[in-house]
Each structure stands twice: as C-alpha cells, then as structure tokens.
PDB file of N, CA and C in Angstrom:
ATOM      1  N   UNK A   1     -43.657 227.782  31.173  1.00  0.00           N
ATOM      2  CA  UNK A   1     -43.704 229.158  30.704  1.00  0.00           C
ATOM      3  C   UNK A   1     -43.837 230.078  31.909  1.00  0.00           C
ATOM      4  N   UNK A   2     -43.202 230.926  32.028  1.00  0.00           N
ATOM      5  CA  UNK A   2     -43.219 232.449  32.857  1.00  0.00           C
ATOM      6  C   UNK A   2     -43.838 233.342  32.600  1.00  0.00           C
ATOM      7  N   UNK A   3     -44.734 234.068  33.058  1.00  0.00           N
ATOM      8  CA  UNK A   3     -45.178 235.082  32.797  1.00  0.00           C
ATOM      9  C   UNK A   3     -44.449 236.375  33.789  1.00  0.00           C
ATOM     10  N   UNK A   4     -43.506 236.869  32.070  1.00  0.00           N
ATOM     11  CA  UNK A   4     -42.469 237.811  33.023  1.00  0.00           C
ATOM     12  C   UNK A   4     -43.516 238.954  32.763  1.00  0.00           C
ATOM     13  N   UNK A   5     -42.856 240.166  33.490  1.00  0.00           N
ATOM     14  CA  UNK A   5     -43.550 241.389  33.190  1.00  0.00           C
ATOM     15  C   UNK A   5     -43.931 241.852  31.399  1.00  0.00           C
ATOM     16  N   UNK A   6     -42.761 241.464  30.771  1.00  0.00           N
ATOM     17  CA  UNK A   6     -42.625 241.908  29.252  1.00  0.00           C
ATOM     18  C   UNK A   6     -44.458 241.409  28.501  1.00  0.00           C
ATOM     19  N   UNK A   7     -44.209 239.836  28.963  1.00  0.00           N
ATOM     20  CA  UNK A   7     -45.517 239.356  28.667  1.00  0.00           C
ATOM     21  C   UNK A   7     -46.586 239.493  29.253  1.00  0.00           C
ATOM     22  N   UNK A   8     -46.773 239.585  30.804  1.00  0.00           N
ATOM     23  CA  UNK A   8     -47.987 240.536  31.367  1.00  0.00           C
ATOM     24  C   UNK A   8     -48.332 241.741  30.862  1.00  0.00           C
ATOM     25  N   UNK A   9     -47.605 242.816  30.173  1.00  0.00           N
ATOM     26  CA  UNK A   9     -47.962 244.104  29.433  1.00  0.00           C
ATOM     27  C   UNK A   9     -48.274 243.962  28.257  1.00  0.00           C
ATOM     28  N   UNK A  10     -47.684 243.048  27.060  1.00  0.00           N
ATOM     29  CA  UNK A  10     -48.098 242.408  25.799  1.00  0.00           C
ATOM     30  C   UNK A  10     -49.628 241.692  26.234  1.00  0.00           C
ATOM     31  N   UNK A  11     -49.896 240.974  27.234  1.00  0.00           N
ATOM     32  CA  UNK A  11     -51.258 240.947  27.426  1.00  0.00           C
ATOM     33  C   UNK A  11     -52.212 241.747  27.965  1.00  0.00           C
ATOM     34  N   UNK A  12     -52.122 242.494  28.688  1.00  0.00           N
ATOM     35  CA  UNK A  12     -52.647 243.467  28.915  1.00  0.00           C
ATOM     36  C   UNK A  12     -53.277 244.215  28.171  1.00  0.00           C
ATOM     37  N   UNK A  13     -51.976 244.775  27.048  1.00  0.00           N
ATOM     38  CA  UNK A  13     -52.653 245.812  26.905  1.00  0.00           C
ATOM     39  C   UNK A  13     -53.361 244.854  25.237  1.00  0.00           C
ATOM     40  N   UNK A  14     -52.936 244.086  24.975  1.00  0.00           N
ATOM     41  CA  UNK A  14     -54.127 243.122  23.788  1.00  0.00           C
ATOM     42  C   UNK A  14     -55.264 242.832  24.342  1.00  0.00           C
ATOM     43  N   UNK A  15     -55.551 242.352  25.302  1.00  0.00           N
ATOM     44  CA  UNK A  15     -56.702 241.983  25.953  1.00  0.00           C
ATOM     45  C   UNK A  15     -57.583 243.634  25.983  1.00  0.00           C
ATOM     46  N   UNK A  16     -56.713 244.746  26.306  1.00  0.00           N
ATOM     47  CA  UNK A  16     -57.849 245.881  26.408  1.00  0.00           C
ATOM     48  C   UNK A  16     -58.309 246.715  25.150  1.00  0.00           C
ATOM     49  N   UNK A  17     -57.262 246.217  24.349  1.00  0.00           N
ATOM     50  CA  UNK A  17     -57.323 246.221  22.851  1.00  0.00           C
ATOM     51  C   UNK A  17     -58.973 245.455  22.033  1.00  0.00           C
ATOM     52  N   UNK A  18     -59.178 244.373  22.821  1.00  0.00           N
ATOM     53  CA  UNK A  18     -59.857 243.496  22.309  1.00  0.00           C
ATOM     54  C   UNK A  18     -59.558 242.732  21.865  1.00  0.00           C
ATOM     55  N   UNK A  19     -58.311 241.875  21.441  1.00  0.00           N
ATOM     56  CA  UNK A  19     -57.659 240.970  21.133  1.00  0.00           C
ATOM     57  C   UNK A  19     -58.334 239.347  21.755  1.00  0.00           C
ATOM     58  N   UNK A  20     -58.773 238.881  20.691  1.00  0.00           N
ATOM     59  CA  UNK A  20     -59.262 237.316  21.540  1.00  0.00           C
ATOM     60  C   UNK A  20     -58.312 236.580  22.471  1.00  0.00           C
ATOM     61  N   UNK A  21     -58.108 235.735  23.290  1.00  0.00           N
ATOM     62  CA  UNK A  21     -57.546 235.114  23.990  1.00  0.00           C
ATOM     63  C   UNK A  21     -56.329 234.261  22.863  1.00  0.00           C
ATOM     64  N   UNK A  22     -56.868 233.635  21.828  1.00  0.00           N
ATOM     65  CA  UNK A  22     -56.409 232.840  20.920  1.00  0.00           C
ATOM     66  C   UNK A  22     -55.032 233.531  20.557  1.00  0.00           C
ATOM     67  N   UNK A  23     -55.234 235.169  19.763  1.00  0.00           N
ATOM     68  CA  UNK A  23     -54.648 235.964  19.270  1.00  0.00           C
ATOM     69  C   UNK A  23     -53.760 236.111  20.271  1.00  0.00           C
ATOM     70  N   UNK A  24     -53.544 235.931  21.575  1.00  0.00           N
ATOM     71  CA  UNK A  24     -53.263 237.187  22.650  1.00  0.00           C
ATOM     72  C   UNK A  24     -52.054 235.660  22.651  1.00  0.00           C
ATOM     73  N   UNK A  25     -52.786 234.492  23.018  1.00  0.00           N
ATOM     74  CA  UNK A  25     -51.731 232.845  22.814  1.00  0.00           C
ATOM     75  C   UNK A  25     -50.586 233.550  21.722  1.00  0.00           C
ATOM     76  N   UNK A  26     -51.113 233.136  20.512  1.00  0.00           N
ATOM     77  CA  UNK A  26     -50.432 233.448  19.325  1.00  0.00           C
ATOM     78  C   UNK A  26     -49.325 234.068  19.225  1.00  0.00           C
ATOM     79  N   UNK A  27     -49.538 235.217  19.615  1.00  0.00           N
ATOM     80  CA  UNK A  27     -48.443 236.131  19.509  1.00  0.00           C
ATOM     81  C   UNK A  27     -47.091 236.157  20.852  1.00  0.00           C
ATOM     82  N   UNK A  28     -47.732 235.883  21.841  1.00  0.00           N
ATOM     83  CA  UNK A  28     -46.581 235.739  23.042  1.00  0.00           C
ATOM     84  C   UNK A  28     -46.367 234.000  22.486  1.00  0.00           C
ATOM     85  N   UNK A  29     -46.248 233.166  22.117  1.00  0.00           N
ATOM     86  CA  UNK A  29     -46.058 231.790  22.066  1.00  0.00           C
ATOM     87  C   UNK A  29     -45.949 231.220  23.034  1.00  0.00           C
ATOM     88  N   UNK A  30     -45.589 229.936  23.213  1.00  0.00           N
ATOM     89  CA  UNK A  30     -45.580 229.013  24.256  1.00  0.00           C
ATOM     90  C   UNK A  30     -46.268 228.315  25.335  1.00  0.00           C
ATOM     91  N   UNK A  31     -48.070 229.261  25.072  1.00  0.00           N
ATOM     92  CA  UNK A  31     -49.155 229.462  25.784  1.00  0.00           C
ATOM     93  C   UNK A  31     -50.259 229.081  25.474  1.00  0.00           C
ATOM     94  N   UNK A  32     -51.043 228.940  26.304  1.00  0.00           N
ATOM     95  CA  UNK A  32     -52.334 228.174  25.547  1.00  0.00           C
ATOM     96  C   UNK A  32     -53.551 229.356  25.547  1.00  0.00           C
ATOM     97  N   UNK A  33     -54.766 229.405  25.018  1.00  0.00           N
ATOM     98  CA  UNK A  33     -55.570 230.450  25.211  1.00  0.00           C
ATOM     99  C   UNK A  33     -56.452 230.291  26.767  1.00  0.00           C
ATOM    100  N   UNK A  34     -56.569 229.065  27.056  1.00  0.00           N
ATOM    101  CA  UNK A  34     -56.962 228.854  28.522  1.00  0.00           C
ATOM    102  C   UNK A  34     -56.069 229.694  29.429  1.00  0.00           C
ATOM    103  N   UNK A  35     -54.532 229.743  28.973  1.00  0.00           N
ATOM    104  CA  UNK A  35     -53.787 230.707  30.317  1.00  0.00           C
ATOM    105  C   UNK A  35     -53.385 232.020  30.206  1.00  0.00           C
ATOM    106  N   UNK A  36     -53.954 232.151  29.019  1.00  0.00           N
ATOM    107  CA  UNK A  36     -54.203 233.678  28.811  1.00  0.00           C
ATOM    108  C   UNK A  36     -55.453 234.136  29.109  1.00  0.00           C
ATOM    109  N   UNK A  37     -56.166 233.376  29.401  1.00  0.00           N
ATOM    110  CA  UNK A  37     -57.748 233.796  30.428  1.00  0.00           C
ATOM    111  C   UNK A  37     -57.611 233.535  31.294  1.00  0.00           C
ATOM    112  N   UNK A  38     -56.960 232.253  32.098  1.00  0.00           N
ATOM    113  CA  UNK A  38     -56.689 232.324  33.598  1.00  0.00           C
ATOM    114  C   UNK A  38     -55.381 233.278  33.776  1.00  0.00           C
ATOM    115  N   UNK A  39     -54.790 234.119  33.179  1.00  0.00           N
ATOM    116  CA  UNK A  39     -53.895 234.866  34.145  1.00  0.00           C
ATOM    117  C   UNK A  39     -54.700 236.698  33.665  1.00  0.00           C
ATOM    118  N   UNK A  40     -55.471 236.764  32.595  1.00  0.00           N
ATOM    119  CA  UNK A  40     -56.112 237.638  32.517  1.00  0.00           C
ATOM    120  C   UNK A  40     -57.121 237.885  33.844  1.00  0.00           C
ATOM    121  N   UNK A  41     -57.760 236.485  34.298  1.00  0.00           N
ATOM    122  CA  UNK A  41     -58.806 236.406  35.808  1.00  0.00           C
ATOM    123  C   UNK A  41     -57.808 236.950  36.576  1.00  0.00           C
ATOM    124  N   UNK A  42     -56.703 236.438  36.658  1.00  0.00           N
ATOM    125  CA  UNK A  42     -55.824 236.839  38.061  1.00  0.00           C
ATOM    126  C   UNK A  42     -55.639 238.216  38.214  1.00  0.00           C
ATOM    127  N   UNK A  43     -55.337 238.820  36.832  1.00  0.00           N
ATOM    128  CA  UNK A  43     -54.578 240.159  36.900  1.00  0.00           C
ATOM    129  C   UNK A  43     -56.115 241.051  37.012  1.00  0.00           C
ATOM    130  N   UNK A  44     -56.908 240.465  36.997  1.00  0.00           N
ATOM    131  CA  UNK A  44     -58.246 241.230  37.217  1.00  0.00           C
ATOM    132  C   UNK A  44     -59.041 242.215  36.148  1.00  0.00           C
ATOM    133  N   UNK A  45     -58.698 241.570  35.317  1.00  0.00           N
ATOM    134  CA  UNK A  45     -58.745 242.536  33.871  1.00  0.00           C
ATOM    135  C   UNK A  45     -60.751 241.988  33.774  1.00  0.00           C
ATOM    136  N   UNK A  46     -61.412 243.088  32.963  1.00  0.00           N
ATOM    137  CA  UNK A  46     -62.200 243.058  33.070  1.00  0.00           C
ATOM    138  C   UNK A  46     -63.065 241.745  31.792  1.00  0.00           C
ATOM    139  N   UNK A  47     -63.891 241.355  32.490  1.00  0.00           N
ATOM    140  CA  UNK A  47     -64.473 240.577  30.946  1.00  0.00           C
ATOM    141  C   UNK A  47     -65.101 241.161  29.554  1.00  0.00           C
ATOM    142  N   UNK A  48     -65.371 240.375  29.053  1.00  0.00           N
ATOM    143  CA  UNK A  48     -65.696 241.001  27.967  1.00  0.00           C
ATOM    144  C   UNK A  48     -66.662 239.814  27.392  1.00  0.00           C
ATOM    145  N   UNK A  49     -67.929 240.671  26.446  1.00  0.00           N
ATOM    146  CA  UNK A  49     -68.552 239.842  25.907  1.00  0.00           C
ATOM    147  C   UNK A  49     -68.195 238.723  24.711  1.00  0.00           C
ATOM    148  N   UNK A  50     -69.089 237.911  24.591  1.00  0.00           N
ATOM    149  CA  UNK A  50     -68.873 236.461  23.890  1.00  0.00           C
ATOM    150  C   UNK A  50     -68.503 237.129  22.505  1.00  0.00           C
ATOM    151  N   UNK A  51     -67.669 236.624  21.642  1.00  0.00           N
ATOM    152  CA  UNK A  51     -67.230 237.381  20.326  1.00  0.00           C
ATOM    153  C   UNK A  51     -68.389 236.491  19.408  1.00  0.00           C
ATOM    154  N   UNK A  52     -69.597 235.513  19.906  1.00  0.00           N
ATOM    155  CA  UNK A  52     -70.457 235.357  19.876  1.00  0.00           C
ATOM    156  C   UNK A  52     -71.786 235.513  19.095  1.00  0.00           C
ATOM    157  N   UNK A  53     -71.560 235.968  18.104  1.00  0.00           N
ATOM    158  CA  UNK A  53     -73.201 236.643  17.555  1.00  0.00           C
ATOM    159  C   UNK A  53     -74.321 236.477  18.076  1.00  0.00           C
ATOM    160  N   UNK A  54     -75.261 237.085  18.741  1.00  0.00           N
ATOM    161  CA  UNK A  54     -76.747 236.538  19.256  1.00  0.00           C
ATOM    162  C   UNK A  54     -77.805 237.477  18.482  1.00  0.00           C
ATOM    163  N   UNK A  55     -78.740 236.264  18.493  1.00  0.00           N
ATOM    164  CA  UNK A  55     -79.810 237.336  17.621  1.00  0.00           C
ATOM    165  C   UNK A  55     -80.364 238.210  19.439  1.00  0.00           C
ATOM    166  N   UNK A  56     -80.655 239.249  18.729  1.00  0.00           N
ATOM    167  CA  UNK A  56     -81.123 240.176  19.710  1.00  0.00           C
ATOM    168  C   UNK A  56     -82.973 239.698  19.414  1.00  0.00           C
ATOM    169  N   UNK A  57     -83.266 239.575  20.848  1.00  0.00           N
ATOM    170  CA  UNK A  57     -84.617 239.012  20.498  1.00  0.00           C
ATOM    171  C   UNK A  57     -85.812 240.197  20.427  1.00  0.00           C
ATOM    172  N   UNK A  58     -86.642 239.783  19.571  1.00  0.00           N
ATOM    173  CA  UNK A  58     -87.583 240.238  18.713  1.00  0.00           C
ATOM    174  C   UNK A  58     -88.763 240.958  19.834  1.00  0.00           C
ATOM    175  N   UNK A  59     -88.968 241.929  19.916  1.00  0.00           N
ATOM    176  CA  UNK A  59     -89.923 242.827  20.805  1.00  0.00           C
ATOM    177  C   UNK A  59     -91.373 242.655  20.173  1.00  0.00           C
ATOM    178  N   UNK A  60     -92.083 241.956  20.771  1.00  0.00           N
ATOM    179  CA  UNK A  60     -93.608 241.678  20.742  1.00  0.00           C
ATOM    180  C   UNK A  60     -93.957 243.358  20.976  1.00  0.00           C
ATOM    181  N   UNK A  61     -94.643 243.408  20.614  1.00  0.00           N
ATOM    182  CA  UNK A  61     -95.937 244.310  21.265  1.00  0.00           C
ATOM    183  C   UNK A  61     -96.986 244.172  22.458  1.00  0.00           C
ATOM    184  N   UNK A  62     -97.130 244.407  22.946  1.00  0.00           N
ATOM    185  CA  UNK A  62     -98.387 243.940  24.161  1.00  0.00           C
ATOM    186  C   UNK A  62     -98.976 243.787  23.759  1.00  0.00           C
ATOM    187  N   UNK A  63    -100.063 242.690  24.020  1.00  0.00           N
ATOM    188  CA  UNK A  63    -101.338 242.398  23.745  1.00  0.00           C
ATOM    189  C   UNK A  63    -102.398 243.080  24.731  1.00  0.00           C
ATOM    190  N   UNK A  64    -102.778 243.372  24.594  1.00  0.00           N
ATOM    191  CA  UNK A  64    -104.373 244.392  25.002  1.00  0.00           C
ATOM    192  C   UNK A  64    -104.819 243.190  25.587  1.00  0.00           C
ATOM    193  N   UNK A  65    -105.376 242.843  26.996  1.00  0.00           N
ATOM    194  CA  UNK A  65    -106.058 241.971  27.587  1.00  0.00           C
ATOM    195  C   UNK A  65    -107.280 241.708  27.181  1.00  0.00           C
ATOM    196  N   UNK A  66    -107.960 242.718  26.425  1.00  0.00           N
ATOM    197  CA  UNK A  66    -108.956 242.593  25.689  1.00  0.00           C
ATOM    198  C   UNK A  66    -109.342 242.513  24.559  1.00  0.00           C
ATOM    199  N   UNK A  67    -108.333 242.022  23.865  1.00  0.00           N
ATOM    200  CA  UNK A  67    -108.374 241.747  22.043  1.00  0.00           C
ATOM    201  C   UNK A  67    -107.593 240.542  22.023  1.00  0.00           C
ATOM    202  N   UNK A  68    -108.167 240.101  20.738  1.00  0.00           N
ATOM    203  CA  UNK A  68    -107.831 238.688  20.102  1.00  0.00           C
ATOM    204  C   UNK A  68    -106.611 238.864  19.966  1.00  0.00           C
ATOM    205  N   UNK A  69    -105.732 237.513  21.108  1.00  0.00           N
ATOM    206  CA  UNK A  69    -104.755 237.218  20.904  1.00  0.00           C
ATOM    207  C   UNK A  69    -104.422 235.884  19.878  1.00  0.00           C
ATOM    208  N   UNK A  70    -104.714 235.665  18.866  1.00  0.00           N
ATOM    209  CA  UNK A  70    -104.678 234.738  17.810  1.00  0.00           C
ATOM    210  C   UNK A  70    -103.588 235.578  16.701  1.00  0.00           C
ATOM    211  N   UNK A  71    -102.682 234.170  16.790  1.00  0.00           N
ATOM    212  CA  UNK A  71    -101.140 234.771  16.584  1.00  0.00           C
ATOM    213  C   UNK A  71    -101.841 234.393  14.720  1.00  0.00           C
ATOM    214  N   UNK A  72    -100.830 235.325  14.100  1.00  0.00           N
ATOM    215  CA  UNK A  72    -101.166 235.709  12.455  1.00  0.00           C
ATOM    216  C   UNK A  72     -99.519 235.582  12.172  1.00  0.00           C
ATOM    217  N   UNK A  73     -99.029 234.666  11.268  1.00  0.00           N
ATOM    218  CA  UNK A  73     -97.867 234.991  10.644  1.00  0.00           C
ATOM    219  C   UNK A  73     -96.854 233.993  11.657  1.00  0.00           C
ATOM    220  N   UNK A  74     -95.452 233.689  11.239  1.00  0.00           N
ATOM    221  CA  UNK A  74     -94.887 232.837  11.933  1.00  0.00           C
ATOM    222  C   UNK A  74     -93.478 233.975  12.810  1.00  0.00           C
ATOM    223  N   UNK A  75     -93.898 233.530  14.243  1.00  0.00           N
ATOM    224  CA  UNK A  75     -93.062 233.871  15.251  1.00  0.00           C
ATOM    225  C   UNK A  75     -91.864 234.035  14.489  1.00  0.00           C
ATOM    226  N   UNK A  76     -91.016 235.673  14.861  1.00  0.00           N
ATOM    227  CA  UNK A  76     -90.410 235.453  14.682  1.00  0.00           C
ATOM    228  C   UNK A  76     -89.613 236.453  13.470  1.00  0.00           C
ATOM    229  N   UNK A  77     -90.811 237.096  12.891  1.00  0.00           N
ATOM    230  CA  UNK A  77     -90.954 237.635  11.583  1.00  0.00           C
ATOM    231  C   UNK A  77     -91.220 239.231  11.701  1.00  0.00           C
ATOM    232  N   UNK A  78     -90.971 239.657  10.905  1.00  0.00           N
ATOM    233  CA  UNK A  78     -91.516 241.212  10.862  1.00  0.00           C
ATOM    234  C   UNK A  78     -92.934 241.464  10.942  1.00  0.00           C
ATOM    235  N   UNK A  79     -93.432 240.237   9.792  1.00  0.00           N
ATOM    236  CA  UNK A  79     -94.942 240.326   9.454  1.00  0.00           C
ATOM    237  C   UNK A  79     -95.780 239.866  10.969  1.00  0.00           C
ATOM    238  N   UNK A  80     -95.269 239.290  11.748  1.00  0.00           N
ATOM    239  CA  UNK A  80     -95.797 238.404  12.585  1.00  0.00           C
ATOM    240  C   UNK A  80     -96.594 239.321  13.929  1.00  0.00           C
ATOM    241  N   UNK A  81     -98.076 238.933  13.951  1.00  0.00           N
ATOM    242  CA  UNK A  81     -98.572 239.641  14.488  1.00  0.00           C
ATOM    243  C   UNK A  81     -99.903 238.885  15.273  1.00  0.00           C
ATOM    244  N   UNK A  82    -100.917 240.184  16.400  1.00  0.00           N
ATOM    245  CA  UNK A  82    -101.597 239.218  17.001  1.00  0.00           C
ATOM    246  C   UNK A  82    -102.905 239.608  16.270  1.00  0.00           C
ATOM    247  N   UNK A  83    -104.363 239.509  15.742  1.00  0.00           N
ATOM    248  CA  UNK A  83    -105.291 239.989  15.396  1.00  0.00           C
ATOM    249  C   UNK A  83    -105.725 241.034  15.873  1.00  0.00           C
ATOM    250  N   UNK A  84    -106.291 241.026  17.264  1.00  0.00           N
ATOM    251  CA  UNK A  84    -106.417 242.322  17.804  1.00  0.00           C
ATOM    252  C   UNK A  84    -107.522 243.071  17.988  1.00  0.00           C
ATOM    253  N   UNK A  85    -108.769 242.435  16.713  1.00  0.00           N
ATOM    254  CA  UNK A  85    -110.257 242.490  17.495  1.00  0.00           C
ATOM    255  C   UNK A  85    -110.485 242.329  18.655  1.00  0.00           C
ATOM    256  N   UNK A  86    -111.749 243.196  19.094  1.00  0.00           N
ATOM    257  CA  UNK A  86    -112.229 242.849  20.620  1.00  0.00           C
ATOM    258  C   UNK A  86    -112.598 241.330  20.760  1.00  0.00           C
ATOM    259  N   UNK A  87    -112.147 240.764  21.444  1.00  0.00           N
ATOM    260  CA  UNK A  87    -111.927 239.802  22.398  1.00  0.00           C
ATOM    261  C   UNK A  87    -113.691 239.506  22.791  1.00  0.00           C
ATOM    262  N   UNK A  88    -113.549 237.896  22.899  1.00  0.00           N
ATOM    263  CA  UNK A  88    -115.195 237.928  23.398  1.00  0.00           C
ATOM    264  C   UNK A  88    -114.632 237.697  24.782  1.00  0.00           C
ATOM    265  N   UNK A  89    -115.678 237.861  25.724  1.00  0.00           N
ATOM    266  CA  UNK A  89    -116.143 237.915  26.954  1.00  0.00           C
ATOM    267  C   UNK A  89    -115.697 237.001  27.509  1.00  0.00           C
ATOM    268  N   UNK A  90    -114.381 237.003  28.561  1.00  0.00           N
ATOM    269  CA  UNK A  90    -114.136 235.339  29.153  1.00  0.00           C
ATOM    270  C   UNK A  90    -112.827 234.472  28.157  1.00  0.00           C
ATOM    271  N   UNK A  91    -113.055 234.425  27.090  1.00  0.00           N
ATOM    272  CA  UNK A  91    -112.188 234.297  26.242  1.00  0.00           C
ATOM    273  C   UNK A  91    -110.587 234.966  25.566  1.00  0.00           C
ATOM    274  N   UNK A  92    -109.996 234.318  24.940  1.00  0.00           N
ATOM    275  CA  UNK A  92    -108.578 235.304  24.755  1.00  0.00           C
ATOM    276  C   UNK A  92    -108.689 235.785  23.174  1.00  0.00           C
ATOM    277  N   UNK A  93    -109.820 235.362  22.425  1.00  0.00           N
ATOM    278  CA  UNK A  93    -109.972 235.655  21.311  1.00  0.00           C
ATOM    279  C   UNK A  93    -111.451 236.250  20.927  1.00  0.00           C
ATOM    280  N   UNK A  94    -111.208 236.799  19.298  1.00  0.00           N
ATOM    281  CA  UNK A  94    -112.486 237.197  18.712  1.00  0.00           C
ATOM    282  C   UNK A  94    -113.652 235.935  18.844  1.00  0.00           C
ATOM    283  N   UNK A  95    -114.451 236.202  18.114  1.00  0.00           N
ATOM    284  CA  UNK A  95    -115.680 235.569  17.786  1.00  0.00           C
ATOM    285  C   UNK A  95    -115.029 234.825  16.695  1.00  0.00           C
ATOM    286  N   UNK A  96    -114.559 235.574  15.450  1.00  0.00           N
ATOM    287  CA  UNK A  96    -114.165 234.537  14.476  1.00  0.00           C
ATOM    288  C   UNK A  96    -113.266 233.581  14.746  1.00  0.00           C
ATOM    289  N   UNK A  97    -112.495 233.477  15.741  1.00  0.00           N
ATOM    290  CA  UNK A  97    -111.272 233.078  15.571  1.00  0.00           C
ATOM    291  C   UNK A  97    -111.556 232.034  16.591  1.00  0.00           C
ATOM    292  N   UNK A  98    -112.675 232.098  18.134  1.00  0.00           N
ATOM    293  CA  UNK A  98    -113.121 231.597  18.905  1.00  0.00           C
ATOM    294  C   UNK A  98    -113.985 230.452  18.425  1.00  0.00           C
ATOM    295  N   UNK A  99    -114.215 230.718  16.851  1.00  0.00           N
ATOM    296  CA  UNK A  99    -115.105 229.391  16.280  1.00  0.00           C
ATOM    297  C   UNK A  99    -113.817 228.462  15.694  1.00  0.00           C
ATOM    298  N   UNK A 100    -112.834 229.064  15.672  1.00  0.00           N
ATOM    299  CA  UNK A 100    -111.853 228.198  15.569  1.00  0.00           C
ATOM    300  C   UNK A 100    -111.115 227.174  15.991  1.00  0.00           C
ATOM    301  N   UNK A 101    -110.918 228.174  16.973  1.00  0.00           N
ATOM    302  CA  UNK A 101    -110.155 227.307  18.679  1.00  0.00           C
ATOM    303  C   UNK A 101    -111.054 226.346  18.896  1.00  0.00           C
ATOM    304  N   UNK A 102    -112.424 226.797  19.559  1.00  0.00           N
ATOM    305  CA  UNK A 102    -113.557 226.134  20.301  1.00  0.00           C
ATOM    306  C   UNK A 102    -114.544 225.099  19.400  1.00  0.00           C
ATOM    307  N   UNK A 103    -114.213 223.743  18.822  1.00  0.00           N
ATOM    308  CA  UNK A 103    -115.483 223.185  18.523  1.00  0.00           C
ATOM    309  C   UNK A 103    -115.858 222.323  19.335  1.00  0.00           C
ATOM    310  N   UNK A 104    -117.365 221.786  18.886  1.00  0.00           N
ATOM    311  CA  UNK A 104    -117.863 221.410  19.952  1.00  0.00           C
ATOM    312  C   UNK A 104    -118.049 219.800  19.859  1.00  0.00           C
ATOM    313  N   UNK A 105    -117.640 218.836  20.928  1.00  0.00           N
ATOM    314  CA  UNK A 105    -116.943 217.270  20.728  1.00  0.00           C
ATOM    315  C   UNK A 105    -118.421 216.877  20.179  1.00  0.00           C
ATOM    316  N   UNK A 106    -118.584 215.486  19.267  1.00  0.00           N
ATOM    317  CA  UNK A 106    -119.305 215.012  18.956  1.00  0.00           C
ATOM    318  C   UNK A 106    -120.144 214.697  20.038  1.00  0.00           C
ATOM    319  N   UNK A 107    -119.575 214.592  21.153  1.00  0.00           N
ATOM    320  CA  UNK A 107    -120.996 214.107  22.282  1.00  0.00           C
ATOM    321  C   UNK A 107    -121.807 214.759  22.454  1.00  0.00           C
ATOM    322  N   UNK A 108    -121.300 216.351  22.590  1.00  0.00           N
ATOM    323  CA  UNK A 108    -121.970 217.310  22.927  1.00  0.00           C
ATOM    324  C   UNK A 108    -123.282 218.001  21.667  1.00  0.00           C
ATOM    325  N   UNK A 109    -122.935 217.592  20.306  1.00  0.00           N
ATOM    326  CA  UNK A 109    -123.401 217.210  19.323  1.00  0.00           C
ATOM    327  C   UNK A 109    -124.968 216.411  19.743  1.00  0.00           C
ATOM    328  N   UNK A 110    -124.562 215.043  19.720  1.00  0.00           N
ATOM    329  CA  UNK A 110    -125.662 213.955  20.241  1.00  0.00           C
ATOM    330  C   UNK A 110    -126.626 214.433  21.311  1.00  0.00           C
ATOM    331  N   UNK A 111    -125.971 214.916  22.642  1.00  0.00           N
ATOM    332  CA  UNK A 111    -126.748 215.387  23.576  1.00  0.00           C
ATOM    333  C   UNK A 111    -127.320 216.435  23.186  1.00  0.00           C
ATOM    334  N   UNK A 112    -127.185 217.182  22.061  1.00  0.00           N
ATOM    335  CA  UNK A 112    -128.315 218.705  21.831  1.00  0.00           C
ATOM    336  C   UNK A 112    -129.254 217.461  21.131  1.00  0.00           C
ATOM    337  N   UNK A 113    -128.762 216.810  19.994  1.00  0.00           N
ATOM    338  CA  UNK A 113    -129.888 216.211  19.115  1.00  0.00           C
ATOM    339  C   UNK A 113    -131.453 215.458  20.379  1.00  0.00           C
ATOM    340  N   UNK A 114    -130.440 214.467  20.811  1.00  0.00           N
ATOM    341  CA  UNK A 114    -131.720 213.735  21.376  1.00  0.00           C
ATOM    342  C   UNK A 114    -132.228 214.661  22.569  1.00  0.00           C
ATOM    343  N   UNK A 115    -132.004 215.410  22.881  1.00  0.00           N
ATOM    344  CA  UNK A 115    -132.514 216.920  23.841  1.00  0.00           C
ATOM    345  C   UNK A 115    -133.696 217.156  23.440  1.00  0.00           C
ATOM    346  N   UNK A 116    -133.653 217.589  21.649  1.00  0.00           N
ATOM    347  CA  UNK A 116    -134.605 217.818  20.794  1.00  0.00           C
ATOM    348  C   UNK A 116    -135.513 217.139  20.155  1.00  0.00           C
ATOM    349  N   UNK A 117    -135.398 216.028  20.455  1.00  0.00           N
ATOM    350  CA  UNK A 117    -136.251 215.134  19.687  1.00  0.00           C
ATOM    351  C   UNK A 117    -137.466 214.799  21.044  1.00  0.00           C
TER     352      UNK A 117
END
C-alpha cells in the first residue's frame, strides 16, 4: 500500500476530526489501524486521548492531623468518610475508636493481674 497524497489528506483530516484509527483503516482500505498510527506519528499529528473511559478518581478531603482518622463507609462512595473527632494525643484516632484499634494482648492482661495480687 502507498500512501499517496489523496490518502495522507483523507487521514489527516479524520484523525483531526477524531476519527479512531480503526475508522480512519476502514474507510481508506487496504490498511491496517497500526499504519494509520504509525504514519499519523510520522506526519506528526498530534495525540489524542485513550477513547478509554476512566473513572476520574474520587477527591478525599483532608484529614485534619488532629482528628480521628477512622475511615466510616466503604472507599470509594459518596457516603464514605473519616470520623473526625479530636484525635487523642500521639494517636491517629478518637478515644472511641482508639479502644478499637488498640486492645490489650492477653499477656499484658496477666502481667497487670499478678502485679496486683
């Protein structure tokens, strides 16, 4: 296949059209969509984004260095959020939520008991 002028301008101006590579094959025939992107690279035509769908990702809010970061709701979601009480001291969470995270191993258990006895 040749790429005479007739078909360099039929691509051209599809490609600035927005025309997929596939489409741009299609219609000139004899071509594959790979060499309608490698002669689109050559002729220096500009790229263009993935025809692709992407989720556009989801904007957190900042967390306050000083409030309970104890995630509420599943990542991801509208509802989905951080608690947001003041934060204990040293910690990344509330008090309530810090009895959550933090229990205390059975050894440490034993060693208060016989402490006390």
């Amino acid at each position: 296949m040749e790429w005479t002028d007739e078909r360099v301008t039929t691509l051209r101006g599809m490609w600035l059209s927005g025309y997929t590579a596939r489409q741009i094959a299609e219609r000139l025939g004899g071509v594959t969509r790979n060499a309608v992107i490698g002669k689109a690279h050559r002729l220096g035509l500009s790229t263009r984004p993935s025809p692709i769908r992407r989720h556009e990702p989801v904007s957190m809010p900042r967390v306050v260095e000083r409030t309970c970061q104890w995630p509420i709701g599943h990542p991801g979601s509208p509802e989905f959020h951080f608690c947001g009480d003041e934060a204990v001291s040293g910690k990344p969470y509330c008090n309530n939520h810090c009895g959550v995270a933090y229990r205390r191993s059975s050894s440490d258990s034993s060693s208060n008991s016989s402490a006390s006895s």
